[in-house]
Each structure stands twice: as structure tokens, then as C-alpha cells.
Protein backbone atom coordinates (compact mmCIF):
# COMPACT_ATOMS: atom_id res chain seq x y z
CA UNK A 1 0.00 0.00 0.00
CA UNK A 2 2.88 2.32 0.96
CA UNK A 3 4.48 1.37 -2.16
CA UNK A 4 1.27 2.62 -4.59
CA UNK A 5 0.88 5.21 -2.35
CA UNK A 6 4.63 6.30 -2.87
CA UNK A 7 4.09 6.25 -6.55
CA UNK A 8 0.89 8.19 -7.08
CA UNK A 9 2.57 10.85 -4.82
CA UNK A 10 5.66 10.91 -6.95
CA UNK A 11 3.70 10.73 -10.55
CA UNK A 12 1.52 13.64 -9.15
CA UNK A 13 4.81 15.91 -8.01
CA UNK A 14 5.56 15.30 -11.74
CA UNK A 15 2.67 16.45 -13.16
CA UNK A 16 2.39 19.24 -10.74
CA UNK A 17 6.34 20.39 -11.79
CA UNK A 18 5.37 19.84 -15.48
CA UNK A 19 2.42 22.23 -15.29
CA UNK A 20 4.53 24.76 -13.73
CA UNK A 21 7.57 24.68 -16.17
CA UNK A 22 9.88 23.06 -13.86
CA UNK A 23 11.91 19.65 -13.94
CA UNK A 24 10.45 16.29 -12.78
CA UNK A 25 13.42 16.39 -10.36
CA UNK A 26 13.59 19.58 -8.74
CA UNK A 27 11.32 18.54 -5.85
CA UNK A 28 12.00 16.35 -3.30
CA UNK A 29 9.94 14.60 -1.55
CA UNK A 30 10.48 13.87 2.52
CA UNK A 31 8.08 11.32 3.66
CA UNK A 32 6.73 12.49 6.92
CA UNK A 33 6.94 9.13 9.29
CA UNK A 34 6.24 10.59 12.68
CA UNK A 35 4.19 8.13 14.74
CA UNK A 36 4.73 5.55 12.34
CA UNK A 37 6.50 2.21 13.28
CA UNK A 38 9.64 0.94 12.06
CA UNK A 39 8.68 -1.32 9.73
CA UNK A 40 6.47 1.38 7.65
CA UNK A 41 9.84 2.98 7.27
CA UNK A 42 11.17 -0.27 5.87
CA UNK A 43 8.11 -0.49 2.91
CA UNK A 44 8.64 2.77 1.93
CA UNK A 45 12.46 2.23 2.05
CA UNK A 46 11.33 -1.04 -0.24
CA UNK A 47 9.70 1.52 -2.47
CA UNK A 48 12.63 3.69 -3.39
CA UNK A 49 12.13 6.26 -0.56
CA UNK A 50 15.32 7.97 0.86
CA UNK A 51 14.35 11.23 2.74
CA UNK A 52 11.94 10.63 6.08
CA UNK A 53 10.98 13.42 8.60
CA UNK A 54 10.41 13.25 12.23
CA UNK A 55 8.77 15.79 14.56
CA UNK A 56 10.25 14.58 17.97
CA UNK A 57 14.21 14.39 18.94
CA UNK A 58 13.69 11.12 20.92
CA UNK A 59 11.57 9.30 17.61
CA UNK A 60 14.26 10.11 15.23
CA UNK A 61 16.89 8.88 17.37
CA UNK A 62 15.05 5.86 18.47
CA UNK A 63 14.12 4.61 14.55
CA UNK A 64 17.80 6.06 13.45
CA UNK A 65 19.26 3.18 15.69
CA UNK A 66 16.93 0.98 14.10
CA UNK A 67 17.42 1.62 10.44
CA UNK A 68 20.79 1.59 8.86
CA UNK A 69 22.21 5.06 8.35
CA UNK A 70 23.87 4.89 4.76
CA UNK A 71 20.19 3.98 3.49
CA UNK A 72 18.23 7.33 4.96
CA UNK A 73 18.12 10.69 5.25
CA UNK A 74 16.90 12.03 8.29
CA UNK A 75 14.94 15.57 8.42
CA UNK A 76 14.02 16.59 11.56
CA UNK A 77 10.65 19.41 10.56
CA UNK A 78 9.36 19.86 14.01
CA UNK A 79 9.79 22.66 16.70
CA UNK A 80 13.42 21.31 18.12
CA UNK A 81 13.73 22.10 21.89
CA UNK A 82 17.14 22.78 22.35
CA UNK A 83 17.96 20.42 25.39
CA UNK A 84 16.63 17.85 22.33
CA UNK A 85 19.37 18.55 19.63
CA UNK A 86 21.83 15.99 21.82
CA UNK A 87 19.12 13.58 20.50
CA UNK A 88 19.16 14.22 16.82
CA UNK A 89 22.54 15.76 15.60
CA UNK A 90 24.08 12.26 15.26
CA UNK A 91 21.92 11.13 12.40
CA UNK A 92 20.59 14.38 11.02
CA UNK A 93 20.85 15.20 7.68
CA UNK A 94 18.83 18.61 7.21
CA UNK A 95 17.32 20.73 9.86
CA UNK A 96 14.55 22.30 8.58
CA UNK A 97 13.38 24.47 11.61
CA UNK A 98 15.75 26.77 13.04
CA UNK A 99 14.22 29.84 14.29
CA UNK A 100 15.64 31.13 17.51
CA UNK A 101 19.10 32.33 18.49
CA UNK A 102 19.47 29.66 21.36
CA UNK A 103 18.99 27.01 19.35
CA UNK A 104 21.82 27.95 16.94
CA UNK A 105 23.96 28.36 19.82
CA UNK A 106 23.18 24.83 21.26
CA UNK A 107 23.81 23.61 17.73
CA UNK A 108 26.85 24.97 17.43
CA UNK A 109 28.15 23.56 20.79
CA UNK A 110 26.86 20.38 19.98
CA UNK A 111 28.14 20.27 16.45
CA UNK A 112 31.04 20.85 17.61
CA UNK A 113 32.06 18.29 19.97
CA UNK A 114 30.67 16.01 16.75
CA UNK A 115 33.45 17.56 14.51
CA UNK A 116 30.80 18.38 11.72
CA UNK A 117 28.71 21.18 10.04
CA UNK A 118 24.80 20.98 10.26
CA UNK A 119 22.93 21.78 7.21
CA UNK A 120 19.68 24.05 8.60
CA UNK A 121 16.64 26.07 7.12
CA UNK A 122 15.41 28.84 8.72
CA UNK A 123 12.12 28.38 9.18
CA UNK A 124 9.95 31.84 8.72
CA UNK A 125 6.65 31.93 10.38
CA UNK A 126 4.35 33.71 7.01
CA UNK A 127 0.45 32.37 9.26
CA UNK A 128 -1.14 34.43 12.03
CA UNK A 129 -1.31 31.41 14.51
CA UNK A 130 0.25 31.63 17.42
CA UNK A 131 0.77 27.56 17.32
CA UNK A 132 3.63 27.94 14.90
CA UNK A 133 7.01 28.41 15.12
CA UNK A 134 9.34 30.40 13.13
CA UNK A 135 11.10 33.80 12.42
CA UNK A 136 8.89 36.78 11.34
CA UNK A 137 9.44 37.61 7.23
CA UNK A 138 11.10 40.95 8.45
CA UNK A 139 13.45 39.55 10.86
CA UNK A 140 14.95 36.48 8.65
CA UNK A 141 17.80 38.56 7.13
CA UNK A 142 18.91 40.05 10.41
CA UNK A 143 18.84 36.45 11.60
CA UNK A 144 20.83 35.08 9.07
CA UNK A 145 23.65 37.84 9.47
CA UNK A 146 23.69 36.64 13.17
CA UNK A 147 23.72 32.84 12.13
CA UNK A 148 26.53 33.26 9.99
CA UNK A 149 28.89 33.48 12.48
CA UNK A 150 28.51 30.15 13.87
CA UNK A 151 31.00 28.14 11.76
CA UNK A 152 29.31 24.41 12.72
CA UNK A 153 26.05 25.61 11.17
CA UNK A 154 25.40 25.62 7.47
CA UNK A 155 22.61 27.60 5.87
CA UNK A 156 20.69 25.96 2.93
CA UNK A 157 17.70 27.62 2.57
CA UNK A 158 14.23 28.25 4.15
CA UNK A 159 10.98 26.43 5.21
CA UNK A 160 7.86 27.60 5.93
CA UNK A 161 4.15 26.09 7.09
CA UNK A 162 0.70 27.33 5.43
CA UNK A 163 -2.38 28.07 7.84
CA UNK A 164 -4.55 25.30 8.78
CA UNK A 165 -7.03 24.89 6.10
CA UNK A 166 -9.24 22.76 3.94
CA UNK A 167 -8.35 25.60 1.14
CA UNK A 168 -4.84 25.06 -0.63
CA UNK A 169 -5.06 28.36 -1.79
CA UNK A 170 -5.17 29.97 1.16
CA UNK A 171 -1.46 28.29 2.14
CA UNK A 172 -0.29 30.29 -1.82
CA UNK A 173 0.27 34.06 -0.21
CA UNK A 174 2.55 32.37 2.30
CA UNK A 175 4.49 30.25 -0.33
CA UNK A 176 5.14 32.95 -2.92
CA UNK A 177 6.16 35.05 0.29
CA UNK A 178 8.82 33.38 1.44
CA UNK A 179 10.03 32.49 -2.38
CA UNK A 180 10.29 35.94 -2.34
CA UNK A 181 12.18 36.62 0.73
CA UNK A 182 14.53 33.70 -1.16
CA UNK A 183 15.45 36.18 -3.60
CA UNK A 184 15.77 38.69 -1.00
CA UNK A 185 18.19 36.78 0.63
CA UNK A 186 20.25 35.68 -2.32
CA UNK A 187 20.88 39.35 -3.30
CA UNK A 188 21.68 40.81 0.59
CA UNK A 189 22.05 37.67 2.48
CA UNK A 190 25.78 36.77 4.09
CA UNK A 191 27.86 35.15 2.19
CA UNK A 192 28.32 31.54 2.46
CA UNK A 193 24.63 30.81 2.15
CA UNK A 194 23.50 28.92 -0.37
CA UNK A 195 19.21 29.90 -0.28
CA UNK A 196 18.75 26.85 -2.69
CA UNK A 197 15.92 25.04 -0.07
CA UNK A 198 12.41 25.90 0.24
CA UNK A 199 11.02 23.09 1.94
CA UNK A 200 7.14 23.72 2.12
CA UNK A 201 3.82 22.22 1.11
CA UNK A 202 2.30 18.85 2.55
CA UNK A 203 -0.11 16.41 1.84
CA UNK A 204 -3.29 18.90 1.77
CA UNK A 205 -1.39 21.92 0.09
CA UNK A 206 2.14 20.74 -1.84
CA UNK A 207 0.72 20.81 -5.21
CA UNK A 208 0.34 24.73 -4.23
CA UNK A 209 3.93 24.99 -2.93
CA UNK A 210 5.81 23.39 -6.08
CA UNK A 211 3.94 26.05 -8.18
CA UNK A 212 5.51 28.64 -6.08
CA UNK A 213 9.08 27.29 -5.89
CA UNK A 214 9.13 24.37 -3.25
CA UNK A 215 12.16 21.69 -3.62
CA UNK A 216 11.30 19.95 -0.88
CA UNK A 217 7.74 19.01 0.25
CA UNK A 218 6.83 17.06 3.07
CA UNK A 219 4.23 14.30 2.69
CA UNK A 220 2.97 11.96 5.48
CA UNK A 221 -0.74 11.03 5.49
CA UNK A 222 -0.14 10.87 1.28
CA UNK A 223 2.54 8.24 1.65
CA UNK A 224 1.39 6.42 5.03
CA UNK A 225 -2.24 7.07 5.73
CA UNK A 226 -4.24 9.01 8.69
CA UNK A 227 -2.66 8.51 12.07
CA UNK A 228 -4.38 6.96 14.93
């Protein structure tokens, strides 16, 4: 089921890219396996599937242990508590929600002691609900000048959520805004930052985000089903 479910998602992102003038490749697509046992992991591993997202520290580290680590790539897309990033530097391929000064600082120590550079997004909060996370639009550049002088941290672009809503459309003003604060940042931003990453869109709204300049979209009840 994972498998067909895998595919239609895929064939869909390459329609969707198609009818916006873009290449079949130029999103990718993180299944979103929070909650999700192991051995849904392994089916869509079975299916091709390289890139999985988790919203807690202690899930990722607990399923990193139990998958091997040359055949994933872990994303951690949830708010990261920064007495958590002990849990999830070891395996973490791309952060996709930094959006506070402490955290980068905890990063940095803990990247650190690691002896490696963390790939991160900043993730901009573009919705008026208070239950989200992120850095204003206005504040992102500012926060990037301060970022970029932690040396273990490694800026690759920016992620953002849509509101809450039945209406894909309604997630589009906050897409094209922060594919415009993109541009923004690759004409002022600091040097060494690359601005290639806009991870946003999920199951209800990616077909939105890829028409507004997503590479990354996150999919979970697409690829796995509704959780319990």
C-alpha cells in the first residue's frame, strides 16, 4: 500500500512540476513518518524512498538506531527544543526548523564536539497562529547575518508552514512570500549561504507549494495514511 501510495505521490509531483515549467526532479519529496512504526519505514524504504521526517528528537533517534544510516536521510521538521538537539545531531541530515538564536547556539556547541557542520533552514513563520514556530518575514535577514557566524552551522535555505485549512489556496500568499524573501536573501544575504531550499507544502497543500518554488515538500498522510 505504501508502495502505490509512494508512486501516485511521486507521478503527481511530476505532473504538478510539469504544469509549472519546472523539472520532474527539482522537488524532493520527505516522507513524513512521525508516529509511524519501524517497519512502515522499511516499505517505503522497499519503495525507493530515501528522505523521512520526524517531529520529535527522541523518535528520530530511536528509529535512526533501528534503520541503517547509509540507506536514509533524516529531516528533523518539528519545533526542536534545544535540550533535544543531543538527541538528533548524530543522524541528522537537514534541519529544517531553526528559528531562535538559542537554538543555533546549542547547535553549534553540539556540532562541535561532533566535529561536523549541520545543514539548517530557517524556518519563517508567514500564518497568524500563534501555534507555529518560526522567524517573522522581516526579521529572517537580520537572523541570518547573526547565524553566519557560527562556523558548525550551514545555511541551505528556508521552510515555511501554510495556515490550517481545507483551502490550498489559502497556504499560496505564504508560499510565494517566502520564495520571495529567497530572492531577497540571495541578493543581501551573508555570504556563504546557499538559499537553494524551500522546503514547504504537505499532503493537503504541496501541489500549491511546487507552483511557487518548493524543492522539498513534506508528505505523510499521502505516503502512510491518517494517524491513529
Amino acid at each position: 500500500m505504501i508502495q502505490q501510495h509512494l508512486e501516485t505521490v511521486r507521478r503527481h509531483v511530476r505532473e504538478v512540476c510539469a504544469g509549472a515549467g519546472r523539472s520532474g526532479d527539482a522537488v524532493r519529496i520527505v516522507a513524513v513518518s512521525k508516529t509511524f512504526a519501524v517497519d512502515r519505514i522499511h516499505e517505503a524504504m522497499e519503495a525507493g524512498q530515501v528522505d523521512f521526517g520526524e517531529n520529535y528528537a527522541q523518535e528520530l533517534k530511536t528509529k535512526a538506531e533501528a534503520v541503517p544510516p547509509e540507506l536514509v536521510r533524516w529531516h528533523f521538521i518539528g519545533h526542536l527544543q534545544s535540550n533535544k538537539v543531543k538527541f538528533v545531531l548524530p543522524a541528522l541530515h537537514l534541519l529544517h526548523s531553526l528559528d531562535r538564536l538559542s537554538l543555533a547556539e546549542e547547535i553549534q556547541k553540539r556540532a562541535s564536539a561532533l566535529e561536523r557542520t549541520v545543514d539548517a533552514l530557517i524556518e519563517v513563520h508567514t500564518t497568524d497562529e500563534a501555534t507555529k514556530s518560526g522567524v517573522s518575514p522581516s526579521e529572517v535577514l537580520g537572523f541570518a547575518r547573526v547565524v553566519a557566524s557560527f562556523d558548525r552551522i550551514r545555511i541551505r535555505g528556508l521552510m515555511t508552514m501554510g495556515p490550517f485549512s481545507d483551502d490550498p489556496e489559502r497556504a499560496r500568499p505564504c508560499f510565494r512570500q517566502v520564495r520571495e524573501l529567497q530572492t531577497l536573501m540571495r541578493r543581501e544575504g551573508p555570504d556563504g549561504m546557499t538559499w537553494d531550499e524551500l522546503s514547504m507544502g504537505m499532503s493537503g497543500d504541496y501541489p500549491v507549494a511546487i507552483q511557487e518554488g518548493a524543492t522539498i515538500v513534506r508528505i505523510g498522510t499521502a505516503i502512510f495514511g491518517q494517524r491513529g
